[in-house]
Protein backbone atom coordinates (compact mmCIF):
# COMPACT_ATOMS: atom_id res chain seq x y z
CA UNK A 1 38.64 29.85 34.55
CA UNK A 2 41.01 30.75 37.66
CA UNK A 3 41.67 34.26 38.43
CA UNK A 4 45.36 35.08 40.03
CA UNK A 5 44.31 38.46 42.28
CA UNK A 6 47.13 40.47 42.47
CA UNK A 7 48.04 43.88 44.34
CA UNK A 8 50.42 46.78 42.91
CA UNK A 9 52.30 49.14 45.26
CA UNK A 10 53.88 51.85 43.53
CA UNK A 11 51.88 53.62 40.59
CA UNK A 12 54.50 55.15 38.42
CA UNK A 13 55.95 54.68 34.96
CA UNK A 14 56.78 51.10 35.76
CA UNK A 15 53.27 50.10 37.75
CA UNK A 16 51.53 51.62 34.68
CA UNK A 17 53.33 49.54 32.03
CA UNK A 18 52.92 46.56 34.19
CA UNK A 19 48.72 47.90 33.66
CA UNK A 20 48.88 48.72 30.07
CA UNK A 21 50.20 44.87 29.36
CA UNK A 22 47.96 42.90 31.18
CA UNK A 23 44.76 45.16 29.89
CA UNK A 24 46.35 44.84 26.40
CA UNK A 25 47.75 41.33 26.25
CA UNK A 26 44.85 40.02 28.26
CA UNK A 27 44.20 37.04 25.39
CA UNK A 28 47.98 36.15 24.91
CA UNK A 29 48.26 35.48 28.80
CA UNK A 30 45.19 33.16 28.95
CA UNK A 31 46.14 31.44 25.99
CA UNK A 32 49.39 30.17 27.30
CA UNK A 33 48.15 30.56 31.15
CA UNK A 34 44.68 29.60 31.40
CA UNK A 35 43.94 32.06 34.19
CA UNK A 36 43.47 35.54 34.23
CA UNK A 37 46.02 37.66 36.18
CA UNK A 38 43.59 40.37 37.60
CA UNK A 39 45.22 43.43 39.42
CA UNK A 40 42.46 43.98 42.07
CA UNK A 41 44.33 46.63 43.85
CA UNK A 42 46.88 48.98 43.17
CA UNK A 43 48.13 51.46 45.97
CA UNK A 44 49.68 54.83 45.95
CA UNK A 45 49.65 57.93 47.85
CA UNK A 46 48.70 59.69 44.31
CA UNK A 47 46.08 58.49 42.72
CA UNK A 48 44.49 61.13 41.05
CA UNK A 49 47.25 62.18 38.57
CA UNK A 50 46.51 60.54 34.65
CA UNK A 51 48.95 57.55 34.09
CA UNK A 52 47.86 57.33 30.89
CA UNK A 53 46.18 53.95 31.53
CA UNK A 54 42.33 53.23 32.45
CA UNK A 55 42.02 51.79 35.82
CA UNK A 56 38.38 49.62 37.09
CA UNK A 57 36.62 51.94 40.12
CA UNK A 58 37.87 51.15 43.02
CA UNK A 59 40.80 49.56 42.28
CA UNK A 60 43.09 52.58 43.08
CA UNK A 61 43.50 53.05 46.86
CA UNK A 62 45.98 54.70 49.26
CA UNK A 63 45.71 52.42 52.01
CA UNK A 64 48.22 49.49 51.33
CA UNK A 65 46.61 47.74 53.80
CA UNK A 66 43.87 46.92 51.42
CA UNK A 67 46.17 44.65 49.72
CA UNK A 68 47.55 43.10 53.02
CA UNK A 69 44.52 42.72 54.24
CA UNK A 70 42.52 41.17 51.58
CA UNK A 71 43.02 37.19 51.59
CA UNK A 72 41.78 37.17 47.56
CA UNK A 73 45.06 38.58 46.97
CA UNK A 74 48.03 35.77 46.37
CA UNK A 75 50.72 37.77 44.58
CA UNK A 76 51.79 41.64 45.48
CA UNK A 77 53.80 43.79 43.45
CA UNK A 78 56.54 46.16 44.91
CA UNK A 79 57.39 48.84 42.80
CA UNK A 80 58.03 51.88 44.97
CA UNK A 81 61.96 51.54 45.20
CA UNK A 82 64.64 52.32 47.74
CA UNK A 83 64.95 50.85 50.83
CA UNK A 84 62.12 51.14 53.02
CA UNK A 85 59.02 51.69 53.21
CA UNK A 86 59.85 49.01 50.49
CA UNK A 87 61.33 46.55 52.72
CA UNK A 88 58.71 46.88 55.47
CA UNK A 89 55.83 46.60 52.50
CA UNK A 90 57.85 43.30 51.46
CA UNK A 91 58.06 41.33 54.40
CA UNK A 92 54.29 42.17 55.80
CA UNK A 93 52.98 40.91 51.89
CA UNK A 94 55.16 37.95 52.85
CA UNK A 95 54.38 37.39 56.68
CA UNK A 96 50.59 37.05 54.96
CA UNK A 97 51.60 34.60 52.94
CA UNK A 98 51.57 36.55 49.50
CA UNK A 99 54.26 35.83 46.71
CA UNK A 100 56.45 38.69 45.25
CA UNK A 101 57.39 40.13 42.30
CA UNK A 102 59.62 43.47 42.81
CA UNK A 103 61.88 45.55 40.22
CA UNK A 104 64.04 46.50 43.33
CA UNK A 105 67.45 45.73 42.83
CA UNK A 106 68.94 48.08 45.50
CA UNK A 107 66.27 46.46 48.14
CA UNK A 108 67.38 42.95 47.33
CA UNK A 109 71.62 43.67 47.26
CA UNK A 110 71.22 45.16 50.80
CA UNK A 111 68.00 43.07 52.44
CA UNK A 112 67.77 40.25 49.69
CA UNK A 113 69.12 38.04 52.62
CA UNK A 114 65.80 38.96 55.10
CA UNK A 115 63.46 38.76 52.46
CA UNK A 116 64.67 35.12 51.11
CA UNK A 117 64.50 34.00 54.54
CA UNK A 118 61.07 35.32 55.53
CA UNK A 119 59.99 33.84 52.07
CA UNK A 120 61.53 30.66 52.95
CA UNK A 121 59.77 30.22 56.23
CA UNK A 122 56.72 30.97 55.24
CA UNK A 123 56.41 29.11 51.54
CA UNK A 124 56.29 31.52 49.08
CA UNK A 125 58.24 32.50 46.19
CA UNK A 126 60.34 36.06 45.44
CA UNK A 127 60.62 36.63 41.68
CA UNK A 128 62.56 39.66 40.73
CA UNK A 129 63.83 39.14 37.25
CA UNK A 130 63.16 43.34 36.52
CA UNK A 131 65.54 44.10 38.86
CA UNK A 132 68.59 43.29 36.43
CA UNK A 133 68.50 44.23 32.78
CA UNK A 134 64.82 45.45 32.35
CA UNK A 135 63.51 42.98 30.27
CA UNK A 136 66.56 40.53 29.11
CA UNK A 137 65.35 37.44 31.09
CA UNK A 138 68.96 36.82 32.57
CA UNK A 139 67.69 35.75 35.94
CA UNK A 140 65.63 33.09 34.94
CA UNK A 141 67.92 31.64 32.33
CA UNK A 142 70.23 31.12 35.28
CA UNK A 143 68.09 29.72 37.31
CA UNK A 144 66.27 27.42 35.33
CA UNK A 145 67.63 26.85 31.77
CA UNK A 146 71.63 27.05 32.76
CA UNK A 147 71.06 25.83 35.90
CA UNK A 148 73.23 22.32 35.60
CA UNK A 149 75.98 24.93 34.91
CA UNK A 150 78.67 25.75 37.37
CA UNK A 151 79.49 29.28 36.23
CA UNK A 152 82.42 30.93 36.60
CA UNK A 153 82.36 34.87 35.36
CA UNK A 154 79.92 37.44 35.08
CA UNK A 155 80.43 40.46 33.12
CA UNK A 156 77.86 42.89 32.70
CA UNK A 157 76.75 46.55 30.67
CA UNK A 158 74.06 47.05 33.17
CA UNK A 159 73.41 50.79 33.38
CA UNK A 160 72.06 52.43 30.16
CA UNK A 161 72.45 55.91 31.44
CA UNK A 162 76.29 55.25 31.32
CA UNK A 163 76.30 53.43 28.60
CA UNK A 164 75.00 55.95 26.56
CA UNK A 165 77.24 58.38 28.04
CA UNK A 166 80.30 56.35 27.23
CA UNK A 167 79.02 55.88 23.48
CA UNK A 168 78.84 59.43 22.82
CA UNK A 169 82.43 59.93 24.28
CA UNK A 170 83.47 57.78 22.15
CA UNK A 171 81.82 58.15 18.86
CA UNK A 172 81.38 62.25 19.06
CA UNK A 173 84.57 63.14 21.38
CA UNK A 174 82.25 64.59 23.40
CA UNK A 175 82.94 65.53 27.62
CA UNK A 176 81.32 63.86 30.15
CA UNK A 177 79.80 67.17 31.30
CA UNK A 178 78.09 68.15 27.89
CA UNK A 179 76.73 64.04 27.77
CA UNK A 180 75.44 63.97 31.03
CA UNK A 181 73.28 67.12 29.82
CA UNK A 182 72.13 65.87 27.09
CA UNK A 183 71.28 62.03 29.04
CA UNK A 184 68.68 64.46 31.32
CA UNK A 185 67.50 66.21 28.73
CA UNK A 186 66.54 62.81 26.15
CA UNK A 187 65.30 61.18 29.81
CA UNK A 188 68.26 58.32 30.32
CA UNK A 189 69.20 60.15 32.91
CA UNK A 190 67.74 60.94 36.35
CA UNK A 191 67.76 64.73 37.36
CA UNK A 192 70.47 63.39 40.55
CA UNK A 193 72.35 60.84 38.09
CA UNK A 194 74.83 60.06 41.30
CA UNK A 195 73.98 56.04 41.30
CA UNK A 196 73.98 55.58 38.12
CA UNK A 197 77.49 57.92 36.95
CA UNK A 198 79.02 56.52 39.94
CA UNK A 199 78.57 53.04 39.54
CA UNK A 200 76.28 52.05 42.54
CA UNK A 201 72.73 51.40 40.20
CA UNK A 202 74.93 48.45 38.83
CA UNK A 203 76.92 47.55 41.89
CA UNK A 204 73.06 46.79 43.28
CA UNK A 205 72.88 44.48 40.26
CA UNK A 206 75.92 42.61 40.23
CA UNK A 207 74.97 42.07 44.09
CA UNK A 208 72.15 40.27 42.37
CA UNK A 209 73.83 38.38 40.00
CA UNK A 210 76.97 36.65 41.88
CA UNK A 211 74.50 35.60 45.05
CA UNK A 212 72.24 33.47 41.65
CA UNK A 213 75.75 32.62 39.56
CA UNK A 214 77.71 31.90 42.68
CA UNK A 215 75.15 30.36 45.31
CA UNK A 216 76.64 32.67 48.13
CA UNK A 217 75.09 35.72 50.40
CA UNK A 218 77.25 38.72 49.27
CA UNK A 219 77.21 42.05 51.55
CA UNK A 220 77.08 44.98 49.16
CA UNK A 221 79.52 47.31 51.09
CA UNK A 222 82.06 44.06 49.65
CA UNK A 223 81.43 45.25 46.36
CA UNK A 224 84.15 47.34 44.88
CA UNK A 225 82.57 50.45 42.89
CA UNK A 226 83.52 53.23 40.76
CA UNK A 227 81.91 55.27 38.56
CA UNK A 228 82.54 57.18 35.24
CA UNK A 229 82.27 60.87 36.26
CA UNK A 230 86.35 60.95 36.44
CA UNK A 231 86.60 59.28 32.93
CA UNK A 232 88.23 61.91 30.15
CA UNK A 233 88.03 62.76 26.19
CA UNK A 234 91.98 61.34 26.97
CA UNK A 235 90.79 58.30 28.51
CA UNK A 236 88.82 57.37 25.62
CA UNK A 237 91.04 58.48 22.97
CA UNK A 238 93.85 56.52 24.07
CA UNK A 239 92.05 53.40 24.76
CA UNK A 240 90.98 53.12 21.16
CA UNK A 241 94.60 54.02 20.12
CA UNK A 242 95.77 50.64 22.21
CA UNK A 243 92.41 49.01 20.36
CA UNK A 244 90.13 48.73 23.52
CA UNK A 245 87.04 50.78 24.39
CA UNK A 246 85.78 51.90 28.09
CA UNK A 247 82.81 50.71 28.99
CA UNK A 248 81.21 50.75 32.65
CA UNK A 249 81.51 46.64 33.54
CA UNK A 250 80.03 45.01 36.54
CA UNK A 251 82.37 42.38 36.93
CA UNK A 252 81.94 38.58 39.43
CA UNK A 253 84.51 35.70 39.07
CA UNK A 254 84.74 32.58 41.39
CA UNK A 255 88.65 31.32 40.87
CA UNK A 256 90.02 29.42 43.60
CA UNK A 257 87.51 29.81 46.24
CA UNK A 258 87.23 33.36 46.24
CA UNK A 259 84.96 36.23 44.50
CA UNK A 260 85.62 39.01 42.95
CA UNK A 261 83.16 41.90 42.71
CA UNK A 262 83.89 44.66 41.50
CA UNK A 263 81.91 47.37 39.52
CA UNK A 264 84.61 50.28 37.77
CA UNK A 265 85.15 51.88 34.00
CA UNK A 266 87.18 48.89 32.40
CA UNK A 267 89.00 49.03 28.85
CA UNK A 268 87.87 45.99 26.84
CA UNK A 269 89.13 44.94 23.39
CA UNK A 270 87.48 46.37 20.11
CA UNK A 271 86.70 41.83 18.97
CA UNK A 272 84.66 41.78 22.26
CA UNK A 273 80.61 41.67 21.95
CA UNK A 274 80.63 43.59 24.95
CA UNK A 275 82.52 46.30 22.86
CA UNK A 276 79.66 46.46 20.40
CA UNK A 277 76.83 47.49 23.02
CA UNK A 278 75.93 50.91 22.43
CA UNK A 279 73.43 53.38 23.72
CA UNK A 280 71.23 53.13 26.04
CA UNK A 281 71.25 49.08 26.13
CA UNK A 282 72.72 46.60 28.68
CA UNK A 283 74.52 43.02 28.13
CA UNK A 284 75.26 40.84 30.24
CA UNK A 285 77.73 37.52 29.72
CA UNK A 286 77.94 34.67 31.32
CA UNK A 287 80.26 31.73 31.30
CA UNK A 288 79.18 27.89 32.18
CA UNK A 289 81.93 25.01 32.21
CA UNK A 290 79.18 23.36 30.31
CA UNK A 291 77.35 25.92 28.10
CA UNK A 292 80.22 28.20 27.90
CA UNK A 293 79.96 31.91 27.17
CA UNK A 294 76.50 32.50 26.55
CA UNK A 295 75.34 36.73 26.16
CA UNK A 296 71.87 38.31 26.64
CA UNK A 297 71.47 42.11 25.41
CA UNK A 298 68.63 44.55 25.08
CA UNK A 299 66.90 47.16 26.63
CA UNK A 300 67.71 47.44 30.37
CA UNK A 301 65.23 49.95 31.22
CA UNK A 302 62.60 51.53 30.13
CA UNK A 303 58.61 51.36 30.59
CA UNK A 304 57.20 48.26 28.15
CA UNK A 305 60.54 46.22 28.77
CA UNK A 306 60.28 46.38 32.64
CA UNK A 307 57.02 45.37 32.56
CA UNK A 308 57.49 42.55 30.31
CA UNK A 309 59.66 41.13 33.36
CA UNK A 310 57.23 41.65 35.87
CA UNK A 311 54.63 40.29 33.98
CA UNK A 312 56.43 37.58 33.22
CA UNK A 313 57.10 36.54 37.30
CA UNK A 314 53.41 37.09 37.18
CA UNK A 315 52.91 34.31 34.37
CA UNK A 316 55.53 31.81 36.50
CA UNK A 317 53.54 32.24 39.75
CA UNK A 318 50.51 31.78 38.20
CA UNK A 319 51.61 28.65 36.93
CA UNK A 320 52.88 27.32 39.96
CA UNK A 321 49.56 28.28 41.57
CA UNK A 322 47.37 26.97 38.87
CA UNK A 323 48.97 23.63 38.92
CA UNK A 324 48.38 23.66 43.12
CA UNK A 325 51.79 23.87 43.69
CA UNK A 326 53.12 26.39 47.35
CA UNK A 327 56.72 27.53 45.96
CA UNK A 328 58.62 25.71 43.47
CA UNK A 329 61.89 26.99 44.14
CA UNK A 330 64.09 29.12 46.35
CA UNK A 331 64.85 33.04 45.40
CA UNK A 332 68.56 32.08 44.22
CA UNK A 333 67.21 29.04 42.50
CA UNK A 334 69.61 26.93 45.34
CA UNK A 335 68.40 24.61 47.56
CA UNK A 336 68.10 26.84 50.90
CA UNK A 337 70.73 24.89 52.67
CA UNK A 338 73.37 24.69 49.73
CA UNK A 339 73.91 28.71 50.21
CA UNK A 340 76.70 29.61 51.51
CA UNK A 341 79.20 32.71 52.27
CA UNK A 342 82.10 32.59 49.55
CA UNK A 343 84.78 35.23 50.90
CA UNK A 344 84.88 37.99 48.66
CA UNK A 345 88.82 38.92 47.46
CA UNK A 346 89.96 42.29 48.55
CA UNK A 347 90.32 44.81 45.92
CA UNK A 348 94.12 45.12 46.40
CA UNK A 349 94.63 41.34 45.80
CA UNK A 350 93.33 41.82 42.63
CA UNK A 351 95.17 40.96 39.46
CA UNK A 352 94.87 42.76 35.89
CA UNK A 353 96.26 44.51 33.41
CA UNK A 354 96.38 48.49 33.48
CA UNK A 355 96.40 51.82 31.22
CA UNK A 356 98.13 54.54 33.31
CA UNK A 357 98.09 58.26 32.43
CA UNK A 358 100.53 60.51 33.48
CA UNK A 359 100.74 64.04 33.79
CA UNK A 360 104.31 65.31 33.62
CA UNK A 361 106.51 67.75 32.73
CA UNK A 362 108.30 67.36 29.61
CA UNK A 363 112.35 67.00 31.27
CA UNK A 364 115.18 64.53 30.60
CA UNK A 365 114.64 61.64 33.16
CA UNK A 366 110.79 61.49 33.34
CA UNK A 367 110.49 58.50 31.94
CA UNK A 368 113.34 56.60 33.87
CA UNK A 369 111.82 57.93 37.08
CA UNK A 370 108.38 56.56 36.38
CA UNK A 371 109.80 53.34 35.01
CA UNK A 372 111.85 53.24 37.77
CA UNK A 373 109.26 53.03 40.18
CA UNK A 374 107.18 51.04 38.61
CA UNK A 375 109.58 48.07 38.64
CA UNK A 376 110.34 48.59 42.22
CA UNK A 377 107.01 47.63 42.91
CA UNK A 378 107.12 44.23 40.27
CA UNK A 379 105.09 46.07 37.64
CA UNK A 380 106.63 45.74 34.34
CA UNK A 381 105.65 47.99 31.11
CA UNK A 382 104.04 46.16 27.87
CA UNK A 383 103.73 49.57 25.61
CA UNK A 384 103.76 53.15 25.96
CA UNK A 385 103.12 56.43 23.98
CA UNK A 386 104.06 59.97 24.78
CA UNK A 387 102.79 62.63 23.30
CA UNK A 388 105.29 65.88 22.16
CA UNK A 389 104.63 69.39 23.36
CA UNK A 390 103.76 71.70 20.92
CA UNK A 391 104.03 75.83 21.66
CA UNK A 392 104.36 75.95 25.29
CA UNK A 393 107.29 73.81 26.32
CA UNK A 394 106.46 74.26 29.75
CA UNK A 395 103.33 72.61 29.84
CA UNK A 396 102.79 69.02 30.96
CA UNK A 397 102.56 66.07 28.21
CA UNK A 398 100.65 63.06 28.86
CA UNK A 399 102.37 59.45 29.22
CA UNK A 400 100.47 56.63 28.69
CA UNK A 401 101.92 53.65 29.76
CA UNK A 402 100.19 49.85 29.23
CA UNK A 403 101.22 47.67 32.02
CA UNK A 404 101.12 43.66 32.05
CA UNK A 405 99.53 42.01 34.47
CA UNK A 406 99.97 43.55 38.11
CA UNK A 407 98.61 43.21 41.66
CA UNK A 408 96.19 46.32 42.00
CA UNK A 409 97.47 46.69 45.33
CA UNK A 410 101.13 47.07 43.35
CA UNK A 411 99.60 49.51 41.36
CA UNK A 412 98.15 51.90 44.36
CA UNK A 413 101.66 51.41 46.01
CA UNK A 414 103.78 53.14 42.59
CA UNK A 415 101.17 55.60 41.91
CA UNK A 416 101.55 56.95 45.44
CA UNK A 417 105.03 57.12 44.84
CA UNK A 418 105.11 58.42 41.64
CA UNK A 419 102.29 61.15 41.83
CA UNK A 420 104.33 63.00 45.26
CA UNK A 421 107.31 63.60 42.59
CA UNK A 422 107.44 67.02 41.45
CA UNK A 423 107.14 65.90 37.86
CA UNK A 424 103.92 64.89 38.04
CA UNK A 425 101.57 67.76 37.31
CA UNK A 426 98.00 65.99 38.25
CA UNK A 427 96.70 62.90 39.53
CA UNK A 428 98.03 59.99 37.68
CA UNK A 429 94.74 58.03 35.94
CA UNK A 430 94.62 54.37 35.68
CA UNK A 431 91.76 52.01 33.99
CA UNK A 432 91.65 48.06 34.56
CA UNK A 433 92.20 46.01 31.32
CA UNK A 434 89.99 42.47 30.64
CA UNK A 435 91.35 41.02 27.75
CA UNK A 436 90.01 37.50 28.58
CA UNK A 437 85.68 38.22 28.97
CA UNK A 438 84.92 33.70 29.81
């Protein structure tokens, strides 16, 4: 029976999942393989500290040469993270002819580009289906089983530390503060939570996602991206008065030639799946002018279901290999050539509908003035609510105002305007509406 040698680089909680299922579903990966995938080195500059997993003598090693160097070795495993050493790591496994399988989103959205290439030019495959949802097999689905599909949208729940952050808001009333706490404490959160509260953990995904949907090299710094730290108790409250709820959405659309990419807190109605999606799991939609919309959900991080993905590429390759085969197909499942560079619409081009919260003091005229300059700048109002002072009469009231659909760049313009009035108390807030998820 073949063996498939394989090197790991990066022994942490990921590395020693992807361990702990190939020691423990050995027999189910032969049966539907028929060769063994055998890790026959793993690298790290620890390896002394218990994983929790047994590891063969001399396997561990903190040379990473030893995988580079050994020609046994066909498929290496990046798991370290960031940008480099894990980009240097990547290219030398490929410049020696070795196939890939990495869990590194934020590698790919900036250096994806380099490493297809390099991968191209030398014959071997990139696999990186852990890199977006943990282990919801989006990636391949789009790739191989929707391929015949021109797609259109992309929406995605992609970052469970959010996600779970959002839930709470909205199901306890709880602040952001007093969530974000409790996400470190339970372990969905990171001690420095900045990528994922502020949007860039999924920005690296949705990078990921429009260059397979849309066939097209995106550069990340295109990507619009916002996070949830500036989201209120308010926020919430009167999203679910209007019958939406927030949610952090990673957001690609190809209308008329152009993409949008955007990742930002986005109100979407209560009927929605994507409304449903709780916790600490991810979704992620997709539309097809064949299939139509078609969602995947589950666990988007975690130990077992990362590894599951990984060990998964490791199953394709093996394939491919078994059967004699060099690389089947290209990272982005396009031919090489039929890539191209789709111009990515600027944020203030952008058309939706809006929730805007004022801050302002409770005098005759208010209203008329913010109205007022709101339809100087071709933004018409679809609802509103304003809440009454109670004791204090000289405290500001919130007005909440729904707009129809407006140019974001409209938007900016009138809440310049509006916020230097002395009437306005604080920083108008606004959230982006998508009422129509296909």
């Amino acid at each position: 029976m073949k063996d498939i040698q394989v090197g790991l680089i990066g022994f942490g909680n990921i590395g020693a999942g992807v361990v702990k299922l190939l020691r423990e579903n050995c027999d189910v990966i032969v049966n539907k393989v028929g060769a063994r995938i055998v890790l026959k080195r793993i690298a790290d500059l620890d390896i002394t500290s218990d994983r929790g997993v047994e590891v063969p003598p001399g396997v561990l090693t903190t040379n990473v040469n030893d995988i580079f160097d050994d020609p046994e070795i066909s498929v290496v495993i990046e798991l370290i993270g960031g940008y480099e050493p894990a980009k240097s790591f990547v290219l030398k496994a490929i410049e020696r002819g070795k196939h890939i399988v990495t869990a590194n989103k934020a590698l790919l959205a900036l250096h994806g580009p380099d490493i297809y290439a390099a991968a191209i030019a030398k014959g071997v495959e990139v696999q990186f289906e852990a890199s977006v949802g943990g282990g919801i097999p989006v990636l391949t689905a789009i790739k191989s089983n929707l391929a015949a599909n021109r797609f259109s949208s992309v929406f995605g729940i992609m970052n469970g530390t959010c996600n779970y952050i959002l839930t709470r808001m909205t199901q306890e009333g709880a602040a952001f503060a007093e969530v974000l706490q409790a996400a470190k404490e339970l372990g969905y959160a990171e001690p420095d939570p900045t990528f994922d509260v502020e949007g860039v953990d999924t920005a690296h995904k949705l990078a990921v996602l429009v260059s397979l949907c849309f066939g097209t090299r995106i550069a990340f710094a295109d990507i619009h991206t916002e996070g949830i730290s500036n989201i209120s108790g308010l926020d919430v409250k009167y999203a679910a008065q209007f019958g939406y709820r927030i949610k952090l959405l990673a957001i690609g659309k190809h209308v008329d030639g152009e993409i949008e990419a955007r990742v930002h807190p986005t109100m979407i109605p209560l009927n929605s799946p994507l409304a449903d999606v709780n916790g600490v799991f991810n979704a992620i939609r997709l539309t097809g002018d064949f299939v139509g919309p078609v969602m995947f959900s589950g666990r988007g991080a975690g130990q077992n279901p990362t590894a599951s993905a990984i060990v998964g590429d490791l199953i394709g390759l093996a394939r491919t290999m078994k059967a004699g085969a060099g690389r089947r197909m290209s990272p982005l499942g396009f031919l090489d050539e039929a890539i191209t560079t789709i111009p990515v619409k600027p944020m203030a081009d952008i058309v939706s509908k809006y929730m805007l919260r004022f801050s302002a003091l409770d005098k005759p005229g208010v209203l008329g003035n913010i109205a007022s300059s709101l339809g100087s700048h071709g933004i018409s109002i679809e609802s509103m609510v304003q809440t009454a002072h109670e004791a204090d009469d000289t405290a500001p009231v919130p007005i909440v105002i729904m707009t129809h659909e407006a140019r974001e760049g409209s938007i900016q313009q009138a809440l310049a305007e509006i916020d230097r009035q002395d009437i306005i108390c604080e920083k108008t807030s606004f959230i982006r509406i998508e009422d129509n998820l296909e």
